[in-house]
Protein backbone atom coordinates (compact mmCIF):
# COMPACT_ATOMS: atom_id res chain seq x y z
CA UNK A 1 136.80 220.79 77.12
CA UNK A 2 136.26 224.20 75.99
CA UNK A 3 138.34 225.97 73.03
CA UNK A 4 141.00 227.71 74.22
CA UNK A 5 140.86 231.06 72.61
CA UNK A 6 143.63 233.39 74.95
CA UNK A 7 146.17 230.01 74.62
CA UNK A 8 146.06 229.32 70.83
CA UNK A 9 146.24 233.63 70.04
CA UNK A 10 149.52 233.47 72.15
CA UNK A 11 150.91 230.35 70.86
CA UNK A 12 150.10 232.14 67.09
CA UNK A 13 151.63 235.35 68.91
CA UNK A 14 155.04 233.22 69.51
CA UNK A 15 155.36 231.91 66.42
CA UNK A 16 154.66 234.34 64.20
CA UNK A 17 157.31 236.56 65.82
CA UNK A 18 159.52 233.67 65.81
CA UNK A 19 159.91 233.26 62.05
CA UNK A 20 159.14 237.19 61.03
CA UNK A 21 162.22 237.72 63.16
CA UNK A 22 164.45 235.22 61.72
CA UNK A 23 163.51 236.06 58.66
CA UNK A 24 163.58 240.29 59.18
CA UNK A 25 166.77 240.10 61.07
CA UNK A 26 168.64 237.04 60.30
CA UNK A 27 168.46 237.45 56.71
CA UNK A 28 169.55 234.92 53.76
CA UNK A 29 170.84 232.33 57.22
CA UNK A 30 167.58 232.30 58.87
CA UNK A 31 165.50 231.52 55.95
CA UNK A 32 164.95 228.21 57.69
CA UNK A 33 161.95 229.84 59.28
CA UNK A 34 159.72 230.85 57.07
CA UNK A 35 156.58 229.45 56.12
CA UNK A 36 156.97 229.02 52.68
CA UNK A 37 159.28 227.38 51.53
CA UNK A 38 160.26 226.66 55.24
CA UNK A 39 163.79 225.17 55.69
CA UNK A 40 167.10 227.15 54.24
CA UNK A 41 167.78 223.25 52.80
CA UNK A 42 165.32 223.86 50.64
CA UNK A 43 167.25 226.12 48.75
CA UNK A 44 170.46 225.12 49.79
CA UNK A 45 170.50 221.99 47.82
CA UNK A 46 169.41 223.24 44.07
CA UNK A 47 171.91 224.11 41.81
CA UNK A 48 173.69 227.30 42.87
CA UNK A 49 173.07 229.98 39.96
CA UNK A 50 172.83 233.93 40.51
CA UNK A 51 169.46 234.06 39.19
CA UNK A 52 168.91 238.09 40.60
CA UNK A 53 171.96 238.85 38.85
CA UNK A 54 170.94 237.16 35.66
CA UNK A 55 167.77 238.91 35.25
CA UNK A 56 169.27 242.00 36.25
CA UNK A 57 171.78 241.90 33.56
CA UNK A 58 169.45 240.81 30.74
CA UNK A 59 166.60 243.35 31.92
CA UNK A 60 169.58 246.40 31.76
CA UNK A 61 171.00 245.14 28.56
CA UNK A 62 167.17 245.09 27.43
CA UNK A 63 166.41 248.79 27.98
CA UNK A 64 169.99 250.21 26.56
CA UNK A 65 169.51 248.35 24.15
CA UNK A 66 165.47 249.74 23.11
CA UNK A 67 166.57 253.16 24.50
CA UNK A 68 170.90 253.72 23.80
CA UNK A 69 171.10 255.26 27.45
CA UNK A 70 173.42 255.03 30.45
CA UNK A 71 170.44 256.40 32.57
CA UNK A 72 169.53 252.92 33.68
CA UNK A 73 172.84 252.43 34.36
CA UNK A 74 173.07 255.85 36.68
CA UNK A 75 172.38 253.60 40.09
CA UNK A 76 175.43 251.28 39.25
CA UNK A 77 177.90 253.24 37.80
CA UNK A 78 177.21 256.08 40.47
CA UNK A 79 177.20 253.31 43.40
CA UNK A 80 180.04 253.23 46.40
CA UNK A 81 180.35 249.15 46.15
CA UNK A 82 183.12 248.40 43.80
CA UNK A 83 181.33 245.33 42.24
CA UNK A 84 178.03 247.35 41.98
CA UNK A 85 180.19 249.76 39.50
CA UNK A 86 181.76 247.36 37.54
CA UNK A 87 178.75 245.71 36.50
CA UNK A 88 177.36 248.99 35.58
CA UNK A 89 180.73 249.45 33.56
CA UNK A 90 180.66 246.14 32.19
CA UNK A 91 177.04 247.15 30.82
CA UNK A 92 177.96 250.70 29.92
CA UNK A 93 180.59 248.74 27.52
CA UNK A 94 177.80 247.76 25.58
CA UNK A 95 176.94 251.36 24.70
CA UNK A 96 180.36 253.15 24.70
CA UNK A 97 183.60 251.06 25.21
CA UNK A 98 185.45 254.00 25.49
CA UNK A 99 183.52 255.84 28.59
CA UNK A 100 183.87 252.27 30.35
CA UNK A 101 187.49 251.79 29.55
CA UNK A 102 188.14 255.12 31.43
CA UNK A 103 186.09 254.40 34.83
CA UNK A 104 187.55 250.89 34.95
CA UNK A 105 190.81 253.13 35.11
CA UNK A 106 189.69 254.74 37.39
CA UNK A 107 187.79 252.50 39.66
CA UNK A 108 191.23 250.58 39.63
CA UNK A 109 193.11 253.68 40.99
CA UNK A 110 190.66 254.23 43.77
CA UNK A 111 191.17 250.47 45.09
CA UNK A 112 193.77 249.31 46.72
CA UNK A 113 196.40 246.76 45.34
CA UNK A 114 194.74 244.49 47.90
CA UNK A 115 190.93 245.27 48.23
CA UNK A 116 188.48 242.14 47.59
CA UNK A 117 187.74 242.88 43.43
CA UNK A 118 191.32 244.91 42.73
CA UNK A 119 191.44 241.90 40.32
CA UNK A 120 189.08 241.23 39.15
CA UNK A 121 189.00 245.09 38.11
CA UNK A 122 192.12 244.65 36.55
CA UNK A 123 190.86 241.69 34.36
CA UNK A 124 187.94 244.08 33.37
CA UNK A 125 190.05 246.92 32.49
CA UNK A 126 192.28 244.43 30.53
CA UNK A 127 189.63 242.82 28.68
CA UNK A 128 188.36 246.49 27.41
CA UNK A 129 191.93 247.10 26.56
CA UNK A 130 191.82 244.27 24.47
CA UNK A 131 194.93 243.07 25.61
CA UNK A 132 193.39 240.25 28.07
CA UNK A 133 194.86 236.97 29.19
CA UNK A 134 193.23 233.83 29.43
CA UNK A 135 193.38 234.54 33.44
CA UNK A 136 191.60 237.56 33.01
CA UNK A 137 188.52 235.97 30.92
CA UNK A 138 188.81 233.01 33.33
CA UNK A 139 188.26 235.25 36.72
CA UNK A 140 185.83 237.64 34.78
CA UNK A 141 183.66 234.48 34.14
CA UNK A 142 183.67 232.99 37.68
CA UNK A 143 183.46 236.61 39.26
CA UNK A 144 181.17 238.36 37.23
CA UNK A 145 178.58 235.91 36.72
CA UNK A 146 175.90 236.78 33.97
CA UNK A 147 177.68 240.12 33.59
CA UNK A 148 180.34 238.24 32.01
CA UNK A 149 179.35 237.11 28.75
CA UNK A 150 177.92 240.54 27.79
CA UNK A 151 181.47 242.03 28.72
CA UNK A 152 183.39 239.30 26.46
CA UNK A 153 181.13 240.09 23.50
CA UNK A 154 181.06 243.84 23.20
CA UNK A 155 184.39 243.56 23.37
CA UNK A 156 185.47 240.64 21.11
CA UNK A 157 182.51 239.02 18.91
CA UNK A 158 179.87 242.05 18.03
CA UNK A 159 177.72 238.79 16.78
CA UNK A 160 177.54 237.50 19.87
CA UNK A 161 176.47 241.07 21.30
CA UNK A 162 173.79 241.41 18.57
CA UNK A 163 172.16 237.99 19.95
CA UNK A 164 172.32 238.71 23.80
CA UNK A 165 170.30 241.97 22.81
CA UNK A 166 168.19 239.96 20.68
CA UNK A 167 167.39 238.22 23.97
CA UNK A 168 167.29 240.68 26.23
CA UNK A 169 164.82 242.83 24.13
CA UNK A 170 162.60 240.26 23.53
CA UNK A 171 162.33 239.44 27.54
CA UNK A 172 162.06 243.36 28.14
CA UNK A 173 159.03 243.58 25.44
CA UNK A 174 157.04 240.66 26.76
CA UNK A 175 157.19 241.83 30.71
CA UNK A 176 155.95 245.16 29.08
CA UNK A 177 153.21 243.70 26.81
CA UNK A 178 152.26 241.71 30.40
CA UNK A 179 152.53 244.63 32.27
CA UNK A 180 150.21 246.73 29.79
CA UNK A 181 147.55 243.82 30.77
CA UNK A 182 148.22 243.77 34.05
CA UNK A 183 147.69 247.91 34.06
CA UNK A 184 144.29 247.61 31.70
CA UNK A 185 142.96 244.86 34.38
CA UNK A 186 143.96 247.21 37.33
CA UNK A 187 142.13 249.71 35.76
CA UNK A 188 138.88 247.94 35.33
CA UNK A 189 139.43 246.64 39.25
CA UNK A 190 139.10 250.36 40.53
CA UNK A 191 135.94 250.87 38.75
CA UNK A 192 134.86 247.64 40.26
CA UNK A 193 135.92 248.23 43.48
CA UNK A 194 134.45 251.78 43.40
CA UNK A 195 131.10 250.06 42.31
CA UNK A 196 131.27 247.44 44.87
CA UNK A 197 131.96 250.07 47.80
CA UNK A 198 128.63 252.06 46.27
CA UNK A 199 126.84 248.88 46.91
CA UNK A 200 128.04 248.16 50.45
CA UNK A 201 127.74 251.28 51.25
CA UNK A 202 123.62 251.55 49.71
CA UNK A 203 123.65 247.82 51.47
CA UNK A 204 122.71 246.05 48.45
CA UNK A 205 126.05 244.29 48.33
CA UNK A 206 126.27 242.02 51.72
CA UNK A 207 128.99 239.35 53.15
CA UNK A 208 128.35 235.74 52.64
CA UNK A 209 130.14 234.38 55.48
CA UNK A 210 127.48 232.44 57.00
CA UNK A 211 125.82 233.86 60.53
CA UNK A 212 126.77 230.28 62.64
CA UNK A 213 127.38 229.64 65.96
CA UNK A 214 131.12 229.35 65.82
CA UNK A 215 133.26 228.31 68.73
CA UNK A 216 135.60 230.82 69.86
CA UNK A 217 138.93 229.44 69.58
CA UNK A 218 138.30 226.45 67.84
CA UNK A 219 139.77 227.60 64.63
CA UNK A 220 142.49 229.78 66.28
CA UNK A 221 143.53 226.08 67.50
CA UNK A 222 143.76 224.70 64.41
CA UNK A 223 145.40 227.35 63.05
CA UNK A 224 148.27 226.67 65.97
CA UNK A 225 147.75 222.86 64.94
CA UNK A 226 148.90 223.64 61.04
CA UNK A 227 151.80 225.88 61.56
CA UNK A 228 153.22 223.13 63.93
CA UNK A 229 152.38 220.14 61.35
CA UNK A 230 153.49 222.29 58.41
CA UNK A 231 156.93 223.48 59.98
CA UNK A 232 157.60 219.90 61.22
CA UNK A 233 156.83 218.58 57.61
CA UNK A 234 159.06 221.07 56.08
CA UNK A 235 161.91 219.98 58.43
CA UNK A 236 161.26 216.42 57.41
CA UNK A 237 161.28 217.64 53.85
CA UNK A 238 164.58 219.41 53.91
CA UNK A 239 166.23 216.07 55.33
CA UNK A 240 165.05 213.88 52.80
CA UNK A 241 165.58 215.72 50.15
CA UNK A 242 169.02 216.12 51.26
CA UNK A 243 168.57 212.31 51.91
CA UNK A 244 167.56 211.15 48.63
CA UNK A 245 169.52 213.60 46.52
CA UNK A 246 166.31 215.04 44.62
CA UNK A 247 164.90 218.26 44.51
CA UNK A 248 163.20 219.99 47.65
CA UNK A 249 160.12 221.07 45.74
CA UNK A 250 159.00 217.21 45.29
CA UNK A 251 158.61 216.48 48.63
CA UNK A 252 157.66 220.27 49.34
CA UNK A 253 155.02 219.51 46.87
CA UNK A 254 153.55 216.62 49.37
CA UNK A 255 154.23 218.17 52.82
CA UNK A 256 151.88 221.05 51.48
CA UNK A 257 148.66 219.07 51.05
CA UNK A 258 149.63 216.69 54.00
CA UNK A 259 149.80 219.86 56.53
CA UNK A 260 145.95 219.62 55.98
CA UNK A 261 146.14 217.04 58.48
CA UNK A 262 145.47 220.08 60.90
CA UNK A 263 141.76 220.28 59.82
CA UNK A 264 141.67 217.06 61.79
CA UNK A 265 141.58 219.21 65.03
CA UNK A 266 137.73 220.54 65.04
CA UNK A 267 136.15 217.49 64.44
CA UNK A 268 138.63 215.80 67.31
CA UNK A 269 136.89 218.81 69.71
CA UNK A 270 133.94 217.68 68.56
CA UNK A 271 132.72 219.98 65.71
CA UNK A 272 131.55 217.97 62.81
CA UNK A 273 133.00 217.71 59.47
CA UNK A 274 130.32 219.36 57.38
CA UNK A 275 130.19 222.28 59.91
CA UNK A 276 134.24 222.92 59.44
CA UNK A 277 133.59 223.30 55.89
CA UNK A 278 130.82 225.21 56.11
CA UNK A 279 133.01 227.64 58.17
CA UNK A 280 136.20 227.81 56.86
CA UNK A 281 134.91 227.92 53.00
CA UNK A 282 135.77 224.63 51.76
CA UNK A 283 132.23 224.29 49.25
CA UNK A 284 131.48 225.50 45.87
CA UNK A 285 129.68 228.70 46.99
CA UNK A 286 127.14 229.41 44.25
CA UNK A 287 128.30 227.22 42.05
CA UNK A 288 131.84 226.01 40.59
CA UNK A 289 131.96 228.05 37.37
CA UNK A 290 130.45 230.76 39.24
CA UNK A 291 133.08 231.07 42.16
CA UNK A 292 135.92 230.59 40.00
CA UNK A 293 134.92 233.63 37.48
CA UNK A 294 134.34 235.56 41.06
CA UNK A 295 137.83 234.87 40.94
CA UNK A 296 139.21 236.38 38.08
CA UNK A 297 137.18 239.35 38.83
CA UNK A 298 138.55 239.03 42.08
CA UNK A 299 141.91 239.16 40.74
CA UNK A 300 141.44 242.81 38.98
CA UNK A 301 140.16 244.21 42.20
CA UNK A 302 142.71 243.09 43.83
CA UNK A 303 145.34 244.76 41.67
CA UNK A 304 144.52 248.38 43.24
CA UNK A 305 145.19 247.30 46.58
CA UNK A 306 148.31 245.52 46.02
CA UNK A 307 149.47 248.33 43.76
CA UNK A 308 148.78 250.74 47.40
CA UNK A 309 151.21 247.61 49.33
CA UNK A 310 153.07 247.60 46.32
CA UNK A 311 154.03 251.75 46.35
CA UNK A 312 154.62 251.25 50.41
CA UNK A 313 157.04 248.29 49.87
CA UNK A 314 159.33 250.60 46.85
CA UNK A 315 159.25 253.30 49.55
CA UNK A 316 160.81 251.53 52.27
CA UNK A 317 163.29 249.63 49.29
CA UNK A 318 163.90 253.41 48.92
CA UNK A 319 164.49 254.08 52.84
CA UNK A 320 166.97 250.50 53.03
CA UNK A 321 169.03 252.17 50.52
CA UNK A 322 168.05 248.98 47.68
CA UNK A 323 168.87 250.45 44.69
CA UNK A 324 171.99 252.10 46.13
CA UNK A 325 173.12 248.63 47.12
CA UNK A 326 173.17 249.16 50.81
CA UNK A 327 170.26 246.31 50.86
CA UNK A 328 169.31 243.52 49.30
CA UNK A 329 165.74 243.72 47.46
CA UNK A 330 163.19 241.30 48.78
CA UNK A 331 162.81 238.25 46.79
CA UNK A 332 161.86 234.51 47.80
CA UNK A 333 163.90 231.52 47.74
CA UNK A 334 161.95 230.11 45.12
CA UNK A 335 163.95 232.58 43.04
CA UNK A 336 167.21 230.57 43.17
CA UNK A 337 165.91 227.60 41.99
CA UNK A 338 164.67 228.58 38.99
CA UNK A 339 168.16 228.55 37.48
CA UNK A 340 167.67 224.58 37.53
CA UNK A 341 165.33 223.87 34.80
CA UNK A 342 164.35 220.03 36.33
CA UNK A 343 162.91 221.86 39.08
CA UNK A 344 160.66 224.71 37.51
CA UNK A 345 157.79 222.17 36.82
CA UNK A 346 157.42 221.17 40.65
CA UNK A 347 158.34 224.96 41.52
CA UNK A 348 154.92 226.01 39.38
CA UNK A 349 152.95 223.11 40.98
CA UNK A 350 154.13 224.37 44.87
CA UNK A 351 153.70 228.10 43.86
CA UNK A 352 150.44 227.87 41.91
CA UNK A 353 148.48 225.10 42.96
CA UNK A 354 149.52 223.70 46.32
CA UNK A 355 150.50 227.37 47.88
CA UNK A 356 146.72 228.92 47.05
CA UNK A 357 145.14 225.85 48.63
CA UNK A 358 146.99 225.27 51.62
CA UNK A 359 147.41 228.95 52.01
CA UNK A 360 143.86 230.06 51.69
CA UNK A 361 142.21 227.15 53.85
CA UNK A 362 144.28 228.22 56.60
CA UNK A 363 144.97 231.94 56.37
CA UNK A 364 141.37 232.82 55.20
CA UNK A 365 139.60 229.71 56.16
CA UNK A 366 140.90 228.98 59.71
CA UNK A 367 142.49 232.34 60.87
CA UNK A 368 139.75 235.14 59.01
CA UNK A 369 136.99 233.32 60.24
CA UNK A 370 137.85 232.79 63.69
CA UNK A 371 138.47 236.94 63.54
CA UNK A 372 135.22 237.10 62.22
CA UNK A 373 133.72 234.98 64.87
CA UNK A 374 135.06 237.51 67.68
CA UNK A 375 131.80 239.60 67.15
CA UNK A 376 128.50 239.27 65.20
CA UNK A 377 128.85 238.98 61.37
CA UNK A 378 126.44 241.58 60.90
CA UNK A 379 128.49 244.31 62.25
CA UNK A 380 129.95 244.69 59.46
CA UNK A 381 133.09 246.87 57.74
CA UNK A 382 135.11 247.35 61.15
CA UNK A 383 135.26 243.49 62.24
CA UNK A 384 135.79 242.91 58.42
CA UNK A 385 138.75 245.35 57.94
CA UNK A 386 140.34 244.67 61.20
CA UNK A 387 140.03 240.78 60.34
CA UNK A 388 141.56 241.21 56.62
CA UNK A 389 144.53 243.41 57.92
CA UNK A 390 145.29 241.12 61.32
CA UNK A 391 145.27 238.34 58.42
CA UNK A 392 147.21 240.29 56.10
CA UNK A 393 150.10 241.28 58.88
CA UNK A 394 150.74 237.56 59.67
CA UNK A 395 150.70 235.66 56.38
CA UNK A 396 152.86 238.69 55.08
CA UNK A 397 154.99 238.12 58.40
CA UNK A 398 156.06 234.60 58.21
CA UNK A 399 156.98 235.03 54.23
CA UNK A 400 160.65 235.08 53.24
CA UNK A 401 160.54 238.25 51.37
CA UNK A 402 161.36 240.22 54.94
CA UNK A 403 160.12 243.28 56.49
CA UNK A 404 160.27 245.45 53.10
CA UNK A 405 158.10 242.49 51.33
CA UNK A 406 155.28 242.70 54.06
CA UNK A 407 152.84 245.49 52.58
CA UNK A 408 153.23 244.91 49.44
CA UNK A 409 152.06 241.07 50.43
CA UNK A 410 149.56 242.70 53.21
CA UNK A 411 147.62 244.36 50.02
CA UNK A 412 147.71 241.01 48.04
CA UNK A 413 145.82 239.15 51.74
CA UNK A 414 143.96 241.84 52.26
CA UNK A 415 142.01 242.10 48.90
CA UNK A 416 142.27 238.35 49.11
CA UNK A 417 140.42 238.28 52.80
CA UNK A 418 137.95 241.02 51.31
CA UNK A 419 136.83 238.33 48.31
CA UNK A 420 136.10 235.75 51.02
CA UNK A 421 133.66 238.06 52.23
CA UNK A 422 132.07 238.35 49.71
CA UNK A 423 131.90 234.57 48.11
CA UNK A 424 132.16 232.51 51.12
CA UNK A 425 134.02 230.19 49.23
CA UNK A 426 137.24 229.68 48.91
CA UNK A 427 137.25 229.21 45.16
CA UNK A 428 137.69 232.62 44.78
CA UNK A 429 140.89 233.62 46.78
CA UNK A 430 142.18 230.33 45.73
CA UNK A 431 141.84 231.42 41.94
CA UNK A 432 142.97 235.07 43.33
CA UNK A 433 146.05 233.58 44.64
CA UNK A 434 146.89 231.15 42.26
CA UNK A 435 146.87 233.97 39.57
CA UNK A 436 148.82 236.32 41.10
CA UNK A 437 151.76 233.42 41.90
CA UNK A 438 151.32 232.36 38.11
CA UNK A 439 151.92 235.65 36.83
CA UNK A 440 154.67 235.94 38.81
CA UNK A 441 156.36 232.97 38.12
CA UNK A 442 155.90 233.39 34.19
CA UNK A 443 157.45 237.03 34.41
CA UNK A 444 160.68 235.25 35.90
CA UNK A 445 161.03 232.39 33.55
CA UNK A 446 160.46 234.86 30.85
CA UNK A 447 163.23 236.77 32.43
CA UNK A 448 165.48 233.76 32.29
CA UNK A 449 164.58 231.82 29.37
CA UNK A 450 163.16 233.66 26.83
C-alpha cells in the first residue's frame, strides 16, 4: 500500500490545531496539550513556588539597586491591578520608604474595605509604618511571595537588605556579562549569514540534503505516528508520576527517547533502515567533530533570526498589554519547576539533551524532509524557505509558550531548518538546539540561585 500523503497532512492538520488551541486559548488549564512537556500533571505535581515572581523581584531589586531609580519600577507602580502596584511599592521601599509609605496610603483609600488585597494593603502600609503585627508580617509573607522578604528588610534589618542586593546584583551582572556574549556571537552570525547568502546566491554554497527518491507521504506518516506515541507516553507519564510520587521529568526523561518508537513506521511500509537515516539525517555528515563545530557556528547564525522572532514576539507582548499586566508573558512550564532543586538535574537532561534529539529527528528529520520531498531538491530557496517556515509554524504551534511565544520560536526552527540544509546531518541543529535550551536554562537558575 501506497503512502498516504493527503491523510497523514490532515491528521497533522488536526492535531496541531488541537493543542495550539488549547494552549492559545485555554491558557495555564489546557497546558495538558502541548507537546513539550505534554500533560498539565507534569507541572501540577512539583513543588508549588512563584518562580516568575521570584526572578522578577530579584531582577528589579538588581537594577535599583546598580542604578537608584524608580524607572524600572514605572510599569508597576503606574499599573491598574492593585497587586501589580504593591509590588512595585514594596520595591520602591527599597529606594525611598517614604514615597512608598504615601502610595500604600493611597492605594488603600482607592480600595474598598472589601476588595480581594484591601488587606493585605493594609499589612503593607503597616509594616512601612513600622507599627506591624505579627498578622501583618504573617499575610505579607503568604501573599506577597518573593516580594516579601525584600519588604521586611528595608524596613526592619538594613543587613538583611544589604545581602538581598548583594544577590540580586550579582544575578543582574552575570545575565549581562551572558548577554554581552550572546550580542558579540550575534554579531559575528550576521556577517556569517551575509557571507553564506553571497555564496548561495554566486552558487558556490549548495544544500546537502541528499537528491533520493523519497516516498511522498511516508515521512508525513511517521510524523502522525510520533505525535500519537509521544502524547500517549506523556499521558502515561503524568499518571505515574502522580502514581509513584516522583518527579514528572524522570519519566518525561524516558517517554522522550521511547517516542522514537515512531521511526519504526518506514521500515514497517517497507523502506529500509539505512535509507530512513539517510533521509531524515540521522549520520555523522562529514564527520563527528566536523558537524558538531557546524553547530556552534550554527548557533551564531542563528541568533539574527531569532533576534527578528524575538522583536515580533515583544511587539505582540506589547499589543496583549504584558507589561501593563493585562497578560501574562509567555513562559513554559518547565519554569515552575525549577523552584524544586531535586528536579533541575532531570529538567537540564529533558531540556538539553532529550528535547534537541527527539525534537530535531522529527521536526527537521521527518517533517522538513518530507516538505522537501514535495518538489525536486534542486529547486532550491523557495521549497527551502517555504519548508523551514511550514516547520517553524508547527513546532512553534504545539509549544506551551502560546500564541505570543510562536515567532520568536518560528526564528529559533527556522534558522534551525536552514542548518539542516546545509549539513544534512542532524548533528548540527541538534547542537543548535541544545545550546540555545542550555543557555536558557542557565540564565534562569542564575536568576534563582545565584
Amino acid at each position: 500500500m501506497q503512502p498516504q500523503p493527503g491523510i497523514a497532512w490532515i491528521l497533522i492538520a488536526l492535531i496541531t490545531s488541537f493543542i495550539a488551541l488549547g494552549v492559545w486559548i485555554g491558557g495555564d488549564e489546557a497546558q495538558g496539550t502541548e507537546i513539550e512537556p505534554a500533560a498539565a500533571e507534569l507541572v501540577e505535581e512539583a513543588p508549588k513556588t512563584d518562580v516568575e515572581q521570584e526572578i522578577q523581584a530579584k531582577v528589579l531589586l538588581g537594577q535599583i539597586t546598580l542604578m537608584p531609580s524608580d524607572t524600572p519600577l514605572e510599569p508597576l507602580l503606574e499599573n491598574t491591578d492593585a497587586m501589580q502596584r504593591l509590588r512595585g511599592i514594596v520595591m520602591l521601599s527599597v529606594l525611598d520608604r517614604e514615597r512608598a509609605t504615601l502610595m500604600a496610603k493611597a492605594l488603600r483609600m482607592e480600595l474598598d474595605a472589601a476588595a480581594p488585597n484591601a488587606e493585605l494593603v493594609h499589612s503593607v502600609l503597616q509594616i512601612l509604618q513600622g507599627d506591624d503585627t505579627a498578622e501583618d508580617g504573617n499575610r505579607a509573607k503568604a501573599e506577597l511571595g518573593p516580594f516579601a522578604p525584600i519588604l521586611w528588610s528595608a524596613c526592619v534589618d538594613q543587613d538583611a537588605l544589604r545581602a538581598l542586593q548583594e544577590r540580586a546584583v550579582r544575578a543582574v551582572m552575570m545575565i549581562v556579562a551572558g548577554l554581552l556574549v550572546v550580542g558579540v556571537s550575534a554579531l559575528v552570525g550576521l556577517v556569517l549569514c551575509i557571507i553564506a547568502l553571497v555564496r548561495v546566491r554566486a552558487g558556490t554554497m549548495r544544500s546537502a540534503l541528499t537528491e533520493r527518491s523519497v516516498q511522498h507521504g511516508l515521512y508525513a506518516e511517521t510524523f502522525v505516528a510520533w505525535l500519537i506515541v509521544f502524547n500517549l507516553l506523556s499521558i502515561v507519564a503524568a499518571e505515574g508520576a502522580r502514581a509513584l510520587a516522583c518527579s514528572p521529568f524522570s519519566l518525561l526523561a524516558v517517554a522522550f527517547p521511547l517516542s522514537l518508537v515512531a521511526l519504526a513506521w518506514p521500515s514497517w511500509r517497507g523502506s529500509s533502515l539505512s535509507r530512513t537515516r539517510q533521509d531524515i539525517g540521522l549520520h555523522c555528515g562529514k564527520g563527528l567533530v566536523r558537524e558538531l563545530a557546524a553547530g556552534v557556528v550554527g548557533w551564531m547564525c542563528m541568533l539574527p533570526i531569532q533576534g527578528i522572532g524575538l522583536l515580533i514576539t515583544l511587539m505582540f507582548m506589547s499589543m496583549a498589554g504584558v507589561v501593563e499586566g493585562d497578560a501574562d508573558a509567555p513562559s513554559h512550564p518547565i519554569v515552575e519547576v525549577l523552584g524544586d532543586p531535586a528536579a533541575i538535574a532531570l529538567s537540564l537532561i529533558v531540556a538539553v539533551v532529550m528535547a534537541p534529539l527527539v525534537e530535531e529527528t522529527v521536526f527537521r528529520g521527518l517533517l522538513y524532509r518530507q516538505l522537501r520531498s514535495v518538489g525536486k531538491l534542486g529547486r532550491g530557496a523557495v521549497s527551502c524557505v517555504s519548508s523551514a517556515f511550514i516547520t517553524g509554524f508547527v513546532f512553534a504551534a504545539v509549544h506551551p509558550q502560546g500564541w505570543m511565544g510562536v515567532p520568536a520560536l518560528m526564528g529559533i526552527a527556522i534558522a534551525i531548518a536552514l542548518a539542516r540544509e546545509w549539513r544534512g546531518s542532524l548533528i548540527a541543529p541538534m547542537v543548535m538546539h541544545g545550546i540555545n535550551n542550555g543557555l536558557a536554562m542557565t540564565a534562569l537558575l542564575v536568576l534563582l540561585y545565584a
